[in-house]
C-alpha atoms as a PDB file:
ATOM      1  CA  UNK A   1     114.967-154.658  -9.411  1.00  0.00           C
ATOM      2  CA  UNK A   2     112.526-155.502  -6.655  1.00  0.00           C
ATOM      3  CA  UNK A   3     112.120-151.835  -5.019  1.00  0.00           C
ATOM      4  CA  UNK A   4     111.487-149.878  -8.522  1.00  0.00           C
ATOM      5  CA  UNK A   5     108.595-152.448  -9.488  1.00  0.00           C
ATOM      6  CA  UNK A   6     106.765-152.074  -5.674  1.00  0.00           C
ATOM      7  CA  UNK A   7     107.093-148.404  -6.480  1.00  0.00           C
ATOM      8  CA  UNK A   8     105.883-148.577  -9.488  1.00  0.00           C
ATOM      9  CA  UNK A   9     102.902-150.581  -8.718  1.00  0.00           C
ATOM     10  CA  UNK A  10     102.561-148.720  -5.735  1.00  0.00           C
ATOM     11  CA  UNK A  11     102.154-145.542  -7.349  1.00  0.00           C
ATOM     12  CA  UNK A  12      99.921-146.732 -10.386  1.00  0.00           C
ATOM     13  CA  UNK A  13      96.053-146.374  -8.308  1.00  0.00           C
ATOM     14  CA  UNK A  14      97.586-142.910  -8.201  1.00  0.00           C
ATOM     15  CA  UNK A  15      98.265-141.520 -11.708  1.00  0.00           C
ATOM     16  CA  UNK A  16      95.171-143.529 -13.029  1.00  0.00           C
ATOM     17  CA  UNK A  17      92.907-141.489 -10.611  1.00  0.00           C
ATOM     18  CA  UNK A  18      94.950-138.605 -11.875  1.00  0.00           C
ATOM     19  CA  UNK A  19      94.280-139.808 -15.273  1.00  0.00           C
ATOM     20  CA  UNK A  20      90.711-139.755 -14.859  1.00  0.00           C
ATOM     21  CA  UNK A  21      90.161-136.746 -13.280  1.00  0.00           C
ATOM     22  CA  UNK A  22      91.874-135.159 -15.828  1.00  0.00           C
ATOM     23  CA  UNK A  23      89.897-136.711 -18.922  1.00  0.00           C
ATOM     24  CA  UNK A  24      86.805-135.127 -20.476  1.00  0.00           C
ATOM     25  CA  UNK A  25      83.507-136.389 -18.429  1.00  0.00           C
ATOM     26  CA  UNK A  26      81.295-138.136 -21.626  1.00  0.00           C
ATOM     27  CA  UNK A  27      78.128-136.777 -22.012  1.00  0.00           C
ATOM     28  CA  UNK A  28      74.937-139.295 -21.610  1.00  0.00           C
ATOM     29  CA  UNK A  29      72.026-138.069 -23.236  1.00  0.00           C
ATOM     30  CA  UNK A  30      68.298-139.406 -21.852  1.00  0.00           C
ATOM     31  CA  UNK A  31      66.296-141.056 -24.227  1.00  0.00           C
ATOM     32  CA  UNK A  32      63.432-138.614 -23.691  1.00  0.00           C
ATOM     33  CA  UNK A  33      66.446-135.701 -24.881  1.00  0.00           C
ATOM     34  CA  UNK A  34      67.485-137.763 -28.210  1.00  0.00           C
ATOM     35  CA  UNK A  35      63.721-138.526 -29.129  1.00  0.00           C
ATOM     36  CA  UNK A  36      62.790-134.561 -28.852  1.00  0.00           C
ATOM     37  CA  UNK A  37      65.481-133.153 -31.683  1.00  0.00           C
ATOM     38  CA  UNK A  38      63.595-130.704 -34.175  1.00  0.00           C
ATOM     39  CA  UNK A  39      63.411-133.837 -36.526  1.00  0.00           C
ATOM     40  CA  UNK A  40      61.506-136.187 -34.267  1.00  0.00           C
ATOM     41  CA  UNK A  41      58.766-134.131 -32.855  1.00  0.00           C
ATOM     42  CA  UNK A  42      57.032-133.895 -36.103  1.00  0.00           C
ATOM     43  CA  UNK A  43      56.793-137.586 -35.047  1.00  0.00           C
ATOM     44  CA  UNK A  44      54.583-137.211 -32.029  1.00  0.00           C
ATOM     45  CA  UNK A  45      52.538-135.168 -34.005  1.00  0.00           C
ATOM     46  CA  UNK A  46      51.620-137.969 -36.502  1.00  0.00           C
ATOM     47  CA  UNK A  47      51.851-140.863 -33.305  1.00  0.00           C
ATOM     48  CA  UNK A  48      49.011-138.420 -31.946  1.00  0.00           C
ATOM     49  CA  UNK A  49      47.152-138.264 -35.020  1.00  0.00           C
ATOM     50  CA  UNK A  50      47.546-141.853 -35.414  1.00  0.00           C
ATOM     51  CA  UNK A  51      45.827-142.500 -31.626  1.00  0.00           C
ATOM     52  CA  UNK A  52      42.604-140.085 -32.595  1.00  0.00           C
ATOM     53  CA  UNK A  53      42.077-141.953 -36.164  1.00  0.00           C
ATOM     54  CA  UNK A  54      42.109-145.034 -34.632  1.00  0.00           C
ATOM     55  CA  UNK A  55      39.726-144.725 -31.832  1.00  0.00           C
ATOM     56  CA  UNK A  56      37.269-142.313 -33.774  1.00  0.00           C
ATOM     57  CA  UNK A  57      37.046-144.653 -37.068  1.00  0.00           C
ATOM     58  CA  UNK A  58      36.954-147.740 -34.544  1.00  0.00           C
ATOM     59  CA  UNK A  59      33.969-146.499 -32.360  1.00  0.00           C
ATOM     60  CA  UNK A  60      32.372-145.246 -35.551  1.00  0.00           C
ATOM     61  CA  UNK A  61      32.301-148.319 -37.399  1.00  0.00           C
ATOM     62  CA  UNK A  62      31.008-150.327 -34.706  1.00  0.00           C
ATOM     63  CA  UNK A  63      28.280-152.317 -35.463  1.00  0.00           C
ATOM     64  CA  UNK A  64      26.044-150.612 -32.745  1.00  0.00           C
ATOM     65  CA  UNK A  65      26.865-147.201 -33.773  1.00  0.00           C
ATOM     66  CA  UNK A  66      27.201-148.152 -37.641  1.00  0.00           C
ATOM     67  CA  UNK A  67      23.576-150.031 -37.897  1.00  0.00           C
ATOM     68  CA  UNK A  68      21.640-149.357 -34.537  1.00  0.00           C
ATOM     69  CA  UNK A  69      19.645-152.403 -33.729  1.00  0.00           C
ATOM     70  CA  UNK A  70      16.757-149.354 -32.303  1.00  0.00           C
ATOM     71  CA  UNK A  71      16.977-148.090 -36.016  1.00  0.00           C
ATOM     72  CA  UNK A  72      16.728-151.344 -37.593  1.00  0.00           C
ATOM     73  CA  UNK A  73      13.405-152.135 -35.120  1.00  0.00           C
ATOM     74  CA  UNK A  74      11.734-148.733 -36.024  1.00  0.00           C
ATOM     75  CA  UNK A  75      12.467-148.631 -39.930  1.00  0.00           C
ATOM     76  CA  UNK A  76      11.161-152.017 -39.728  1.00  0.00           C
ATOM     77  CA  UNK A  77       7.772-151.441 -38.049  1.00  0.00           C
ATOM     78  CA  UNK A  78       7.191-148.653 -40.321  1.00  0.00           C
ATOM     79  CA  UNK A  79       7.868-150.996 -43.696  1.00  0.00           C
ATOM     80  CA  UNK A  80       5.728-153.570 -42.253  1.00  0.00           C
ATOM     81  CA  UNK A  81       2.973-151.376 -41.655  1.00  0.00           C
ATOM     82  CA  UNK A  82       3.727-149.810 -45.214  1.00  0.00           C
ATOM     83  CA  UNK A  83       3.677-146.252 -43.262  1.00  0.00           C
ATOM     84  CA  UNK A  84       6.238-145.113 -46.106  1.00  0.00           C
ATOM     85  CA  UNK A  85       5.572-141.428 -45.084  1.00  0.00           C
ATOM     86  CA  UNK A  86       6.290-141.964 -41.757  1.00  0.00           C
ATOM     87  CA  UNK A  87       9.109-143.870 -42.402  1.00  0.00           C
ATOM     88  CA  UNK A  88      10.083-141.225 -44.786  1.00  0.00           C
ATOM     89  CA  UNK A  89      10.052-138.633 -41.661  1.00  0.00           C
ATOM     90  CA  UNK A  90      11.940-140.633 -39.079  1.00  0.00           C
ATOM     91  CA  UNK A  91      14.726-141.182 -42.020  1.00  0.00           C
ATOM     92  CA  UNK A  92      14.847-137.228 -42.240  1.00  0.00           C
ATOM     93  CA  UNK A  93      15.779-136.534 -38.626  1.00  0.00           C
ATOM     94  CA  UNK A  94      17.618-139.526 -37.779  1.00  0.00           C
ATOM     95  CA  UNK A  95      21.089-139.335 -38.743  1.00  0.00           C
ATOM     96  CA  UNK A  96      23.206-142.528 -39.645  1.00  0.00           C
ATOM     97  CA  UNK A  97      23.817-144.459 -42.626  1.00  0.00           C
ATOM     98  CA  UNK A  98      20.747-146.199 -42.535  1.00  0.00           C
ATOM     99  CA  UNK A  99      18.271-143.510 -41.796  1.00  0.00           C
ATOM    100  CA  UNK A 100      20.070-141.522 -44.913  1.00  0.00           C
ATOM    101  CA  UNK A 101      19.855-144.371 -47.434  1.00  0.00           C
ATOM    102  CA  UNK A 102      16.271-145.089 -46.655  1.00  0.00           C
ATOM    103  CA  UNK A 103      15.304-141.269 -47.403  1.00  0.00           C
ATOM    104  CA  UNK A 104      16.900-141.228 -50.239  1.00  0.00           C
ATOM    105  CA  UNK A 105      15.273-144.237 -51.898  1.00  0.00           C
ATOM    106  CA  UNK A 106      11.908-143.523 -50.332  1.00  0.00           C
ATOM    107  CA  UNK A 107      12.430-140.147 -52.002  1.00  0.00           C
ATOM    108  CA  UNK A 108      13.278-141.540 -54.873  1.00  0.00           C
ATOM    109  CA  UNK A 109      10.756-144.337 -55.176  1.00  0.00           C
ATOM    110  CA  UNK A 110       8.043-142.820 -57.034  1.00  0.00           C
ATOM    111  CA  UNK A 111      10.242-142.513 -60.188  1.00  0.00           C
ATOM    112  CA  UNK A 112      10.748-146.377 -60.279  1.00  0.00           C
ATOM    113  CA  UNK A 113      12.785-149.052 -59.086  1.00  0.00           C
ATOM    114  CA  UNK A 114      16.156-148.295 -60.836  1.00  0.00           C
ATOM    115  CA  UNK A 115      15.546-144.286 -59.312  1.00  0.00           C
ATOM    116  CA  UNK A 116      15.443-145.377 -55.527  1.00  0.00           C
ATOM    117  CA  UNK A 117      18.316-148.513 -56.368  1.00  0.00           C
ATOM    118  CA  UNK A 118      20.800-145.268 -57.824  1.00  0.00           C
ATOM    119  CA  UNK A 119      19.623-142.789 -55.042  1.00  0.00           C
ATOM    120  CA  UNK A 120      20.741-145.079 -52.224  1.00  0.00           C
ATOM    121  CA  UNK A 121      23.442-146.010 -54.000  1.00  0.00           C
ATOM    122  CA  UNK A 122      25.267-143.046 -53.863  1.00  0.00           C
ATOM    123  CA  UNK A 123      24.587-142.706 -50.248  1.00  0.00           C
ATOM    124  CA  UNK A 124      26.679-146.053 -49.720  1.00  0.00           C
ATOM    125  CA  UNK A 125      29.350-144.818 -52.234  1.00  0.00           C
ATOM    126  CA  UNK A 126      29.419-141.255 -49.845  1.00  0.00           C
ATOM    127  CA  UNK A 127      29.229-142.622 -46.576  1.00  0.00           C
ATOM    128  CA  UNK A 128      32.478-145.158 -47.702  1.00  0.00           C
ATOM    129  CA  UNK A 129      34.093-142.342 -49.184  1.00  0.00           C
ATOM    130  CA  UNK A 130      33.551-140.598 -45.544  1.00  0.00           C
ATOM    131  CA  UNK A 131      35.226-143.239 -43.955  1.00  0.00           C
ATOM    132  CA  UNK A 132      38.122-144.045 -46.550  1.00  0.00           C
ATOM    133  CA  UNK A 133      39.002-140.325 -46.692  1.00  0.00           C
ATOM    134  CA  UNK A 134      39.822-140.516 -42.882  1.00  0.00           C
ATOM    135  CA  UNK A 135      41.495-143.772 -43.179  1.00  0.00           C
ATOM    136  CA  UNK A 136      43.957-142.524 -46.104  1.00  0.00           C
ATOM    137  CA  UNK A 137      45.163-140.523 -43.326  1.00  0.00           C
ATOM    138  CA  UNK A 138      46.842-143.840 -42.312  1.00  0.00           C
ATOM    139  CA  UNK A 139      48.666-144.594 -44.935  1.00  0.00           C
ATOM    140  CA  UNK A 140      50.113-141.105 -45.466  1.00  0.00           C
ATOM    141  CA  UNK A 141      51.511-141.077 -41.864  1.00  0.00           C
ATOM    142  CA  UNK A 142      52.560-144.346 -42.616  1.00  0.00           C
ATOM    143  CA  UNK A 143      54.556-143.033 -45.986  1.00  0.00           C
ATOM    144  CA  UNK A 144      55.827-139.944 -44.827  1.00  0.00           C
ATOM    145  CA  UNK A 145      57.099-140.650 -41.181  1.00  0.00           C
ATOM    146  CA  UNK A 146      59.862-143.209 -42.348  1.00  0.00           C
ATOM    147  CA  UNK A 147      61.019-140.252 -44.805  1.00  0.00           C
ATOM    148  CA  UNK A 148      60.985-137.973 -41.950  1.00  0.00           C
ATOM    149  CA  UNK A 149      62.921-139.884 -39.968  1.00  0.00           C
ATOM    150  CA  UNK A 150      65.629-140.804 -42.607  1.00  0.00           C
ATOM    151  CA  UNK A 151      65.422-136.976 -43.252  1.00  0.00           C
ATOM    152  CA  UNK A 152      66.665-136.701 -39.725  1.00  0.00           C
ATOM    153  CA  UNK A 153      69.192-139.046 -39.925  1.00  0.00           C
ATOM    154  CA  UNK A 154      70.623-137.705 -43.072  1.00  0.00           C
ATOM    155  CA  UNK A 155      71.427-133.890 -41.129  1.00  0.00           C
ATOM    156  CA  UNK A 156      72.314-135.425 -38.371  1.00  0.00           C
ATOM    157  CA  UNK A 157      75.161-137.758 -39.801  1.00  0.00           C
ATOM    158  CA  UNK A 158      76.211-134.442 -42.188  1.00  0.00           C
ATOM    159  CA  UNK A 159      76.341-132.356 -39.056  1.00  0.00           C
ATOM    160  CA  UNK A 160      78.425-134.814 -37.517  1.00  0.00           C
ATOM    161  CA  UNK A 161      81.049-135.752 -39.915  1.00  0.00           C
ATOM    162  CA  UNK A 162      81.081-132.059 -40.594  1.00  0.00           C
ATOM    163  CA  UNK A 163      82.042-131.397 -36.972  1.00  0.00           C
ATOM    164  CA  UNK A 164      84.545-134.245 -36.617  1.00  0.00           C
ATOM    165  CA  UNK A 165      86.349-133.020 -39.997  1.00  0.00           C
ATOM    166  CA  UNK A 166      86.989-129.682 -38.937  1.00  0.00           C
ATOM    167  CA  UNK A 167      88.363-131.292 -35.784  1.00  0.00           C
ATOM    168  CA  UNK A 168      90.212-133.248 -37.541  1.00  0.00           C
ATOM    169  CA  UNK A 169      88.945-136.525 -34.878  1.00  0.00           C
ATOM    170  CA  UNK A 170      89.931-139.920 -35.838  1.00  0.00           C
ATOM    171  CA  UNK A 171      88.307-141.940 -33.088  1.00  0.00           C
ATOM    172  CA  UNK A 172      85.980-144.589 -34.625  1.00  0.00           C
ATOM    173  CA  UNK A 173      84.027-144.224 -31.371  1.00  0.00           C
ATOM    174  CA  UNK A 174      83.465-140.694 -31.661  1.00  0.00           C
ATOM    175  CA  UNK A 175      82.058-141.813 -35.118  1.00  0.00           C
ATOM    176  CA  UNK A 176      80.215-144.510 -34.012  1.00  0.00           C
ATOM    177  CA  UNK A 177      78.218-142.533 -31.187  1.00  0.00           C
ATOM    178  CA  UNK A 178      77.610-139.690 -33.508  1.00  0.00           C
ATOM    179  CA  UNK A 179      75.890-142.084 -36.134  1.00  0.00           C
ATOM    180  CA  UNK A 180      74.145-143.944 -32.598  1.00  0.00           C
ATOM    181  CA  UNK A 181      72.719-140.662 -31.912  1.00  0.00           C
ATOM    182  CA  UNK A 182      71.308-139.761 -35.627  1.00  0.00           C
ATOM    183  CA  UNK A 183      69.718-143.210 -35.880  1.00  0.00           C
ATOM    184  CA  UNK A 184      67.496-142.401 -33.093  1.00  0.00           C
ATOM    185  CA  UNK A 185      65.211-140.288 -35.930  1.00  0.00           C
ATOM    186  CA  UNK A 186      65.097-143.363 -38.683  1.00  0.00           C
ATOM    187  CA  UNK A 187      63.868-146.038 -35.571  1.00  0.00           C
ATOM    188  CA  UNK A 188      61.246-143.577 -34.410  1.00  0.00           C
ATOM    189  CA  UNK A 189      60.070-143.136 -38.304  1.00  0.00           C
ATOM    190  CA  UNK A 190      59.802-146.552 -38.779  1.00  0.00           C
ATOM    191  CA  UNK A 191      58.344-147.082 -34.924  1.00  0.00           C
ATOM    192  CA  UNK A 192      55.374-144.574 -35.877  1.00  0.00           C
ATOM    193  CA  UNK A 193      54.932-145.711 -39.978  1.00  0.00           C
ATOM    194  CA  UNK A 194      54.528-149.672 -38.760  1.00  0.00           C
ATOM    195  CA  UNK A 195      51.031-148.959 -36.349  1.00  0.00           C
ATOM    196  CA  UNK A 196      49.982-146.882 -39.090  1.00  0.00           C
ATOM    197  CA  UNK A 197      50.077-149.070 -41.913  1.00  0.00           C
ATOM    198  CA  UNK A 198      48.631-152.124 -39.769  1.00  0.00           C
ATOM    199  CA  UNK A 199      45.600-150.042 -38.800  1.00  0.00           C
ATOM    200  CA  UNK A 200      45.209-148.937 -41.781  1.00  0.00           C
ATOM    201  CA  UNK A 201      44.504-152.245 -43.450  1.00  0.00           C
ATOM    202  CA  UNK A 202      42.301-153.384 -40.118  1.00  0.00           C
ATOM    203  CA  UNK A 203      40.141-150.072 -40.228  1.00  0.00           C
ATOM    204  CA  UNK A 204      39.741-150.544 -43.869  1.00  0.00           C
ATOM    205  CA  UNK A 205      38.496-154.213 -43.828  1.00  0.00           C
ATOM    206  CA  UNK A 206      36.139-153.380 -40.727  1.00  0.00           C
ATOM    207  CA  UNK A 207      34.524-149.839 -42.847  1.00  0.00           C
ATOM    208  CA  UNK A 208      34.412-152.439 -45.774  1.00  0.00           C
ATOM    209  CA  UNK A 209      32.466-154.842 -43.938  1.00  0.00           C
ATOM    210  CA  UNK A 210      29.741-152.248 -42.526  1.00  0.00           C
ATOM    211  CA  UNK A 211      29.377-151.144 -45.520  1.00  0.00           C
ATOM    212  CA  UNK A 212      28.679-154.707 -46.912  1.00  0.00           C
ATOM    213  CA  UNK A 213      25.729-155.101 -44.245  1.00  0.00           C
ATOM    214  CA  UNK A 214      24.537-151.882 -44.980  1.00  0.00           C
ATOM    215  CA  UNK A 215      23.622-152.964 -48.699  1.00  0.00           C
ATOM    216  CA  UNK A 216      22.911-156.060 -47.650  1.00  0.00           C
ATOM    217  CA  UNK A 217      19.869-154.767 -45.380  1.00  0.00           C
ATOM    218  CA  UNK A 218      18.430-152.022 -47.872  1.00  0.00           C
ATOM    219  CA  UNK A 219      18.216-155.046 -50.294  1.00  0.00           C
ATOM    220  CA  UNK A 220      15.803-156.437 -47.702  1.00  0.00           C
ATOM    221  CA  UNK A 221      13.878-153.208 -46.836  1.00  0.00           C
ATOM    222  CA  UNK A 222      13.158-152.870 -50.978  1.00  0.00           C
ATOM    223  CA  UNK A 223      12.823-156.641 -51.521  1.00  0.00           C
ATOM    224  CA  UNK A 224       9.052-156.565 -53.042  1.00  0.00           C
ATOM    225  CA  UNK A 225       8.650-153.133 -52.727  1.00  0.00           C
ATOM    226  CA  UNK A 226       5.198-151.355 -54.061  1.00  0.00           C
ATOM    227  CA  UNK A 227       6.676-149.419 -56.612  1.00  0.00           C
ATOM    228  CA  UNK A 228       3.390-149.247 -58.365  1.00  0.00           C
ATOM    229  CA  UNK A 229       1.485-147.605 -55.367  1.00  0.00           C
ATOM    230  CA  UNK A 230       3.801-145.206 -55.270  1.00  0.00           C
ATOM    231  CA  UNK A 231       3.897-143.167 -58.609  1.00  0.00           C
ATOM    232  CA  UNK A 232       1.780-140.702 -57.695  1.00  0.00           C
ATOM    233  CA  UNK A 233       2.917-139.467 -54.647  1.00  0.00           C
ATOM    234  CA  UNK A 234       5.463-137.069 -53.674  1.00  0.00           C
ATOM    235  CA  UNK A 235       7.411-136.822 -50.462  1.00  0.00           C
ATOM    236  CA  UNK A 236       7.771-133.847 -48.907  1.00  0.00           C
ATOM    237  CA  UNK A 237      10.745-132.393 -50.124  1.00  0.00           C
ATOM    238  CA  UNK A 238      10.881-134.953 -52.663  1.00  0.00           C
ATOM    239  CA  UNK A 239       8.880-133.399 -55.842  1.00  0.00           C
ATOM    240  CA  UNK A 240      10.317-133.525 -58.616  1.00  0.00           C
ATOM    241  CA  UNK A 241      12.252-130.458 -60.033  1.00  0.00           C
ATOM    242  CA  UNK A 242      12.078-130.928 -63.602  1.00  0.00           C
ATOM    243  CA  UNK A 243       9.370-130.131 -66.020  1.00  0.00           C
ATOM    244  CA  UNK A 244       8.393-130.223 -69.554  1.00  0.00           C
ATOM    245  CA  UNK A 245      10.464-128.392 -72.289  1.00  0.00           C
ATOM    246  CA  UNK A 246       9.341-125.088 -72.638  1.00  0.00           C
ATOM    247  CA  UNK A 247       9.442-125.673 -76.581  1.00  0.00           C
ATOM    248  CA  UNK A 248       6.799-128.440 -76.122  1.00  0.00           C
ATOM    249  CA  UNK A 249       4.492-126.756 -73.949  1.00  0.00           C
ATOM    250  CA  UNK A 250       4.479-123.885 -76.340  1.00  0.00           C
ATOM    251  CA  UNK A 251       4.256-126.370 -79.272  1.00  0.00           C
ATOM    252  CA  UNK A 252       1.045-127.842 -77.506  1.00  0.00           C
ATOM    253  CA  UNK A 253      -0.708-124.603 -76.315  1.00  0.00           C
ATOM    254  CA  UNK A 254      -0.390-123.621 -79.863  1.00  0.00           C
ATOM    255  CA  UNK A 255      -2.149-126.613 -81.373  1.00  0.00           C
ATOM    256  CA  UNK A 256      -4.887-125.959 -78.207  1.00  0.00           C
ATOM    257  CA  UNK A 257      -5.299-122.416 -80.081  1.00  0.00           C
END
C-alpha cells in the first residue's frame, strides 16, 4: 500500500506542471487598455473640457482680473474730478466689467437717473449671463457622463452574456470578470460627473459673488450723482436716436403756416 502512494505523490509535481502548461494562459488587461474602449474616451474628452472650464472661469473671476484695483483708482480720479467725459473715454477702450457698466450709465445719464440705473443694469445681467453660460457647461458634463458610462456598461454586459450564451459557458467567474470589465465605463462616468458637479456649484458661488461687488461699487460711483448737470449733454456716441413723431412735427409746422 506503501509503494503505490510514494508513486503517486511522487509523480503529482509532474502532471500538475503538465496540467498547467496545458490550460489556457488568462488574459490581464492594463488599466490604461480597459479605460480606452470606444465608450470611455468620450470621457477624456469631457475630463479635458472639465480642466479648461475650471481654470479659465477661475482666473477670470478673480478679484484682480474681475475688478482691477488700477481701474477702480482711475474711474475714481475721474468721478472725483467730475471729468465725466473723460471718464466716459477711458470706459470706451478699457475692457472689463467695470469699464463697460460705467459707459453705459455715463451714456445713459443724461436721460435721468432710472436711464443710467437700467443701462448698467443690463450690463451686470450680460456679463453674469457670460459667465453662467460657461459654467452650465458643468453641469451638463456632470449629467451626461454618468449616462455615458452606464451606456457603456449596458453593451458591454449584452456583448458578454451574448458571447458566453453562444458558448454555452457556465463558469460564474467567466461571468463575473466579464461584468468586472464592463463596470470599468459606469466608475469612470461617475469619476468624471462628481468634479464636475462640485465645481460647478464653487464657480457659480465665486461668479455670484463678483458680480455682487460689481453692483455694489457702481452704487457708489452714482451715489449723488449730478444728474441735473447733465441733461444737456451728449456723449459721443451717446445721442439719442429717437425723435419727434413725424405726425406732430407736421401737425406743428402746419399751425407755424
Amino acid at each position: 500500500m506503501r509503494l503505490p502512494l510514494l508513486a503517486t505523490l511522487a509523480a503529482l509535481p509532474a502532471t500538475l506542471l503538465a496540467q498547467s502548461a496545458a490550460a489556457p494562459a488568462m488574459k490581464s488587461t492594463s488599466l490604461l487598455a480597459e479605460l480606452s474602449s470606444p465608450f470611455i474616451l468620450p470621457l477624456w474628452f469631457c475630463s479635458g473640457l472639465i480642466v479648461y472650464l475650471v481654470i479659465d472661469l477661475y482666473d477670470k473671476s478673480a478679484a484682480k482680473k474681475f475688478l482691477p484695483a488700477a481701474d477702480l483708482e482711475t474711474a475714481r480720479n475721474h468721478f472725483r474730478a467730475g471729468d465725466y467725459r473723460g471718464a466716459y473715454a477711458w470706459a470706451a477702450k478699457t475692457k472689463g466689467p467695470l469699464p463697460a457698466a460705467l459707459h453705459a450709465g455715463l451714456k445713459h445719464a443724461p436721460s435721468g437717473k432710472a436711464a443710467a440705473e437700467d443701462a448698467m443694469a443690463a450690463v451686470i445681467v450680460g456679463e453674469n449671463a457670460r459667465f453662467q453660460s460657461k459654467i452650465a457647461y458643468l453641469s451638463v458634463i456632470g449629467v451626461i457622463a454618468p449616462m455615458v458610462g452606464l451606456t457603456g456598461t449596458v453593451v458591454g454586459m449584452i456583448q458578454a452574456f451574448a458571447a458566453m450564451g453562444q458558448a454555452g459557458a457556465a463558469d460564474p467567474s467567466k461571468l463575473s470578470g466579464a461584468i468586472g470589465h464592463v463596470l470599468h465605463a459606469t466608475a469612470s462616468g461617475l469619476a468624471v460627473a462628481i468634479p464636475a458637479f462640485v465645481f460647478y456649484y464653487l464657480l457659480r458661488n465665486r461668479v455670484g459673488h463678483q458680480i455682487h461687488e460689481l453692483s455694489l461699487v457702481l452704487n457708489d460711483f452714482f451715489r449723488g450723482f449730478p444728474y441735473a448737470h447733465l441733461e444737456n449733454v451728449a456723449f459721443e456716441g451717446g445721442e439719442q436716436i429717437a425723435a419727434t413723431p413725424d405726425w406732430v412735427a407736421a401737425g406743428q409746422s402746419q399751425r407755424q403756416g
